[in-house]
Protein backbone atom coordinates (compact mmCIF):
# COMPACT_ATOMS: atom_id res chain seq x y z
CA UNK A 1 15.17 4.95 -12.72
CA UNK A 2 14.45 1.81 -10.37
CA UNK A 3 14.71 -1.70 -10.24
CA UNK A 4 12.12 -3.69 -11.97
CA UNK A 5 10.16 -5.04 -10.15
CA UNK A 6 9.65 -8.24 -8.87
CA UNK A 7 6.83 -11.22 -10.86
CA UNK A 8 5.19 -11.76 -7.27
CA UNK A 9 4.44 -7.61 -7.04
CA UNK A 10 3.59 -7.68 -10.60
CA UNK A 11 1.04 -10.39 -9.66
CA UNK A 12 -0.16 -8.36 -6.57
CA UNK A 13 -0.43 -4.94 -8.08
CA UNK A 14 -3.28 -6.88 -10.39
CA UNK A 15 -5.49 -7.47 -7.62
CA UNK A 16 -8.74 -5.51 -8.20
CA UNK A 17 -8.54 -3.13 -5.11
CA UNK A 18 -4.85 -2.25 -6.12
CA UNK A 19 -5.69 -2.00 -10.42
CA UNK A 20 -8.66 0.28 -9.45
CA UNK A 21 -6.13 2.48 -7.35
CA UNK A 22 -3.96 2.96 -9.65
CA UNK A 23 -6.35 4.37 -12.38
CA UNK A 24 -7.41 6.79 -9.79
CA UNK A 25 -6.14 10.69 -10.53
CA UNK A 26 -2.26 11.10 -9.42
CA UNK A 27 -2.51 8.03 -7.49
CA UNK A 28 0.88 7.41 -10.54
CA UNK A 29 2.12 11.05 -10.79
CA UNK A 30 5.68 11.68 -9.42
CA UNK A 31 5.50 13.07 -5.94
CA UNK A 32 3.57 16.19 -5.19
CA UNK A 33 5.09 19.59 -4.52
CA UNK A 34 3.70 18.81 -0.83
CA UNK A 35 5.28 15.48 -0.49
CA UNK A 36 8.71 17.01 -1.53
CA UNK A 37 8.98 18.99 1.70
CA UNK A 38 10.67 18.09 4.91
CA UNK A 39 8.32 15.71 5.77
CA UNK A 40 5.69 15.69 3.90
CA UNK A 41 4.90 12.14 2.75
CA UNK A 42 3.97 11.63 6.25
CA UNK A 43 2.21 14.65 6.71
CA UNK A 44 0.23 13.72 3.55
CA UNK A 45 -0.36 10.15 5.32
CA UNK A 46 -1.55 12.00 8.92
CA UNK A 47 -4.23 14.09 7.05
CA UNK A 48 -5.10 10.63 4.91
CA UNK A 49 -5.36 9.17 8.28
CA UNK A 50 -7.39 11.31 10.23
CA UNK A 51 -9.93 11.53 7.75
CA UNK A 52 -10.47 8.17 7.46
CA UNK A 53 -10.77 8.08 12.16
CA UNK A 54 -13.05 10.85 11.34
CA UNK A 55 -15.33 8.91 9.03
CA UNK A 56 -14.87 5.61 10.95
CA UNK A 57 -15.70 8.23 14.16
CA UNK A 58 -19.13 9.33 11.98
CA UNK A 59 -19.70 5.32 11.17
CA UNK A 60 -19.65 4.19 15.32
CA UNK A 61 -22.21 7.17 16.11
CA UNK A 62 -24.52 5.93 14.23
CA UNK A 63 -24.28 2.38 15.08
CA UNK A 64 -23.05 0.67 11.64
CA UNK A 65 -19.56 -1.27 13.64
CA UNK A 66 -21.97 -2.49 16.38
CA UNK A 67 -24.37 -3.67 13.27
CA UNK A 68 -21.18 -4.66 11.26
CA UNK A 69 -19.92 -7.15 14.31
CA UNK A 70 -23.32 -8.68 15.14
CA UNK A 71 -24.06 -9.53 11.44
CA UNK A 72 -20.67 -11.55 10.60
CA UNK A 73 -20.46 -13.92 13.05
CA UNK A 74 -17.49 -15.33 11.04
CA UNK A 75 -15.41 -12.31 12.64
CA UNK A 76 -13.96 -11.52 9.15
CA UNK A 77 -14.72 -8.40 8.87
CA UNK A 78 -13.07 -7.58 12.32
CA UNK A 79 -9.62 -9.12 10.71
CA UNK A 80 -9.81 -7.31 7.73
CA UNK A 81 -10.24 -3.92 9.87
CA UNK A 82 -7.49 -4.99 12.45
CA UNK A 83 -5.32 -6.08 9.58
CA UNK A 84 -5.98 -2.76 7.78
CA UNK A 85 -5.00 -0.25 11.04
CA UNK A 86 -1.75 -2.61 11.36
CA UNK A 87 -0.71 -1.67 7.45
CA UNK A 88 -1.68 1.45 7.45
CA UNK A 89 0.64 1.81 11.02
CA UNK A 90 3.25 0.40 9.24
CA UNK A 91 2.86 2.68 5.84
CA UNK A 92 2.98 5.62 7.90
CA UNK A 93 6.29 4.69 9.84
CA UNK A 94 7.66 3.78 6.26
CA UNK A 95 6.54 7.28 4.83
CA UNK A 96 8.51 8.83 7.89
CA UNK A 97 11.59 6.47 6.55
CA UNK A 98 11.26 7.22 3.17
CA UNK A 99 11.08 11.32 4.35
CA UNK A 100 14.41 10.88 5.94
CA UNK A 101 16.02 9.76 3.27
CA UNK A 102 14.42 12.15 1.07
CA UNK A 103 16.01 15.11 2.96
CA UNK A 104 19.52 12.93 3.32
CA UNK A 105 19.77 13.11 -0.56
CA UNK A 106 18.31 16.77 -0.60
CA UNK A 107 21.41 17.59 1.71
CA UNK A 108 23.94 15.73 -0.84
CA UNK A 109 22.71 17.46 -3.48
CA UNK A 110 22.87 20.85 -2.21
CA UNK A 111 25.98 20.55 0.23
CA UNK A 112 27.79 17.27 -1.16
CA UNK A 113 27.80 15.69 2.20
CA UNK A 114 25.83 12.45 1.77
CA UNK A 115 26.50 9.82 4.84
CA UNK A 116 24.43 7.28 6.70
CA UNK A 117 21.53 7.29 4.15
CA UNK A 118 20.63 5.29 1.31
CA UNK A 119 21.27 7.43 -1.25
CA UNK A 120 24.88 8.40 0.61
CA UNK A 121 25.88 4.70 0.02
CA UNK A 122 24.69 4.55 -3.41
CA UNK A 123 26.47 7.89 -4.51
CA UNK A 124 29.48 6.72 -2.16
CA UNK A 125 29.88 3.08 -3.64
CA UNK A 126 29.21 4.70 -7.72
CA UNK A 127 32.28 6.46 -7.34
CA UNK A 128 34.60 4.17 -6.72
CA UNK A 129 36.75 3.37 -9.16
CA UNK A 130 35.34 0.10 -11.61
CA UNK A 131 32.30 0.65 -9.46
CA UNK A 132 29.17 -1.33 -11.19
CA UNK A 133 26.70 1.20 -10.90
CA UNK A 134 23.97 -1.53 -12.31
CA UNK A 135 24.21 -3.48 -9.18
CA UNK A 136 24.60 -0.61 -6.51
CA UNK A 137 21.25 0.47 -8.28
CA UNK A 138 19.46 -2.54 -7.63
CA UNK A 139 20.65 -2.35 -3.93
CA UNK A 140 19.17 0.80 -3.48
CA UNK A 141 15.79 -0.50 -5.76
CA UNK A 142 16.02 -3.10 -2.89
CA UNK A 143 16.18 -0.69 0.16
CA UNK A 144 13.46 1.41 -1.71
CA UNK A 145 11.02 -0.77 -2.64
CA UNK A 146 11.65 -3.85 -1.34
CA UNK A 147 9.62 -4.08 2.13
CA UNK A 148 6.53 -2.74 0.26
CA UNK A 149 6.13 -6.53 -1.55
CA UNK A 150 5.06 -7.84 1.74
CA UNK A 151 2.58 -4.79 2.32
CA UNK A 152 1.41 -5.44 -0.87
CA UNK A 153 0.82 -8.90 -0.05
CA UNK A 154 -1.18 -8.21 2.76
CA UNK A 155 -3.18 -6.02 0.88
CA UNK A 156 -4.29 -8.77 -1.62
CA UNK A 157 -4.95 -10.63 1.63
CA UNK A 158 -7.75 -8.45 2.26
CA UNK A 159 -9.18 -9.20 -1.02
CA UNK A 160 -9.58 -13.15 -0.69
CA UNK A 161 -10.59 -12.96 3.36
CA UNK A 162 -13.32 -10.76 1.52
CA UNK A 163 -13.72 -13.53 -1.07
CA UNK A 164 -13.85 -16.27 1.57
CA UNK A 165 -16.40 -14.35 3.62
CA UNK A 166 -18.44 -14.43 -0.10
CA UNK A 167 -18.31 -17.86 -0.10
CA UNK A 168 -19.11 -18.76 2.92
CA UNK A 169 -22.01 -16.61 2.99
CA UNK A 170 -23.31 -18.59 0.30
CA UNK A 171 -22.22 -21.75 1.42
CA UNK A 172 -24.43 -20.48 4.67
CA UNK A 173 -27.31 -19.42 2.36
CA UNK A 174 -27.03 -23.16 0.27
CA UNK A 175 -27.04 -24.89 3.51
CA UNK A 176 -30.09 -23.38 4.66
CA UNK A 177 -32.01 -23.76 1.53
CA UNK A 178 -31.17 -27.15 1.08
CA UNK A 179 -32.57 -27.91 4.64
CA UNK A 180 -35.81 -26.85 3.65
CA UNK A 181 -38.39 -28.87 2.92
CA UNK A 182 -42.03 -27.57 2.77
CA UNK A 183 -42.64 -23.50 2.80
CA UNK A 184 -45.11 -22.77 5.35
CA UNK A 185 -46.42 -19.05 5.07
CA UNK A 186 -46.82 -18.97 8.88
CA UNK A 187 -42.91 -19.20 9.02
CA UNK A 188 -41.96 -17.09 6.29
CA UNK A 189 -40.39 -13.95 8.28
CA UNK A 190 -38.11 -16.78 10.28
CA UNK A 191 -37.36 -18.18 6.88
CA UNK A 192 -36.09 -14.88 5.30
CA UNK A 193 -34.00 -14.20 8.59
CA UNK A 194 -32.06 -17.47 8.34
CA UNK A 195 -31.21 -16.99 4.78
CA UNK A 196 -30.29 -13.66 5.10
CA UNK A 197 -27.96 -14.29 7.38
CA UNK A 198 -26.06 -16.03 4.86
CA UNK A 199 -26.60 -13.26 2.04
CA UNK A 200 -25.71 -10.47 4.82
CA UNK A 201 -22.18 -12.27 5.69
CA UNK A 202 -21.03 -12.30 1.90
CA UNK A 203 -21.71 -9.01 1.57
CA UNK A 204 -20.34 -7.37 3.93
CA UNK A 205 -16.93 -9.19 4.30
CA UNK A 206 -16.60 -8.50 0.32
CA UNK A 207 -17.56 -4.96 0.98
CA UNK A 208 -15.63 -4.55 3.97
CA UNK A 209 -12.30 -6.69 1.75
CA UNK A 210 -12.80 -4.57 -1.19
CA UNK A 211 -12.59 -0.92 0.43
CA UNK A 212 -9.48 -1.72 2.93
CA UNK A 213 -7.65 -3.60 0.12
CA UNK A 214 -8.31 -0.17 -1.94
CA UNK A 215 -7.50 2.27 0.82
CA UNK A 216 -4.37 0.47 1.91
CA UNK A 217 -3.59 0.42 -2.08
CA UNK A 218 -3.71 3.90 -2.34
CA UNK A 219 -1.05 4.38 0.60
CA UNK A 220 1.29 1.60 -0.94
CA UNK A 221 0.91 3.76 -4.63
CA UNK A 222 2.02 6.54 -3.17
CA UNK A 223 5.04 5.26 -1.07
CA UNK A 224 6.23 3.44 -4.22
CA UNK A 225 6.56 6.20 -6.08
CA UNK A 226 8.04 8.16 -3.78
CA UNK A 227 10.66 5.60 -3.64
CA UNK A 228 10.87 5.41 -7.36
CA UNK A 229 11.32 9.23 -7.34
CA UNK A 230 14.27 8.68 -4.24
CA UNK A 231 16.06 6.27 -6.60
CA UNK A 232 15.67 8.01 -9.57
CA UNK A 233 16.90 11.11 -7.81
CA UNK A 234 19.97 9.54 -6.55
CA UNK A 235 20.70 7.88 -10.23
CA UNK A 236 20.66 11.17 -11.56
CA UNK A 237 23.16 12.74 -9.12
CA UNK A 238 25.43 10.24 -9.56
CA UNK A 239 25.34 10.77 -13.24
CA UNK A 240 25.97 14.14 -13.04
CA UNK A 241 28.86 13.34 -10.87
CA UNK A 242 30.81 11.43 -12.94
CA UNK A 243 29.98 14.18 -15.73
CA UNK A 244 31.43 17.33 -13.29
CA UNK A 245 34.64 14.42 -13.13
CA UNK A 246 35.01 13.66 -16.73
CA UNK A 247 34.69 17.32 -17.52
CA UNK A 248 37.87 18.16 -15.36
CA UNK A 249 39.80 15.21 -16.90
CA UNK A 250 42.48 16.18 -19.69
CA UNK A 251 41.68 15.42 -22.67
CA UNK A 252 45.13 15.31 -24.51
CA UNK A 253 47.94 13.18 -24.45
């Protein structure tokens, strides 16, 4: 069980990129058999990363960046691919958080001894006497799931820099049209170059939008439920706690 989440992730999670994501296969299962060992959320991430250098490796050999840069001269496409390596950076350095505190409750479970993590705190503060285990649950929620919102955010940011390269590609393509006047058949193959130019820029910035806002979505899925899985984890261990306490309380006068 986790904290609900927040309106302005609602909003965000029904960005195209991220609603396509989600309807892909176990992009919503619990975490994977390989994601529950020491590690292995970022592990997944590494291999998630290094095919993606491999096919961006496969994309500069044969010339489509150099092609890509010289045919947006709005640089767009270069933010949305600088802005994408920067997220993904930071979702694998969260993935190697999230692992940590993975194993930290794995140890509490297993051994009892549950300091300096997350979890630790969570099971430490529930057994407190009069503890209020509904708001020590939304402070863990918090430290689960809470510095993915801005993530998110910048993942619908790819989406509209996409959607701005779209319209200004059009805008391009309107201007161009609009400045001509006559149609002279001699000029025709400089007259399809200038309005291409315009066509060209919308579609690759929407392109270029669409695929990093669904990649990055498809690292964010996964972290978030990993986290849900963490907090659900810990919920049920402190449950059980109190029910190994009651069990050994008398029940008699």
């Amino acid at each position: 069980m986790s904290s609900p989440p927040s309106p302005q992730a609602n909003a965000t999670h029904r960005m195209f990129g991220a609603l396509l994501v989600r309807h892909l296969p176990g992009s919503r299962h619990a975490p994977l058999s390989i994601e529950r060992a020491d590690q292995g959320l970022f592990l997944l991430w590494l291999a998630f990363m290094g095919l993606l250098a491999f096919a961006a490796l496969l994309l500069w050999q044969a010339g489509a960046w150099h092609r890509l840069i010289e045919a947006d001269p709005t640089r767009l496409t270069v933010v949305i691919v600088l802005m994408f390596i920067g997220c993904s950076g930071w979702a694998g350095q969260r993935a190697w958080v999230l692992g940590r505190q993975r194993t930290a409750l794995d140890l509490a479970q297993h051994t009892g001894q549950h300091a300096g993590s997350w979890s630790g705190e969570f099971l430490h503060g529930t057994a407190q006497p009069g503890a209020d285990r509904a708001s020590w649950l939304l402070v863990l929620g918090e430290r689960a799931h809470g510095a993915h919102e801005m993530a998110w955010w910048l993942n619908g940011i790819q989406l509209k820099l996409g959607l701005l390269g779209k319209v200004i590609g059009f805008s391009i393509l309107a201007l161009n049209l609009g400045q001509l006047e006559s149609f002279d058949p001699s000029q025709s193959a400089q007259l399809l170059k200038s309005l291409t130019g315009g066509l060209g820029i919308a579609l690759l910035t929407t392109v270029t939008g669409l695929t990093g806002n669904i990649l990055l979505g498809l690292q964010l899925m996964r972290l978030d439920r990993f986290a849900d899985a963490l907090v659900a984890d810990a919920l049920a261990l402190s449950l059980a706690s109190d029910g190994a306490s009651d069990g050994h309380r008398p029940t008699g006068p």
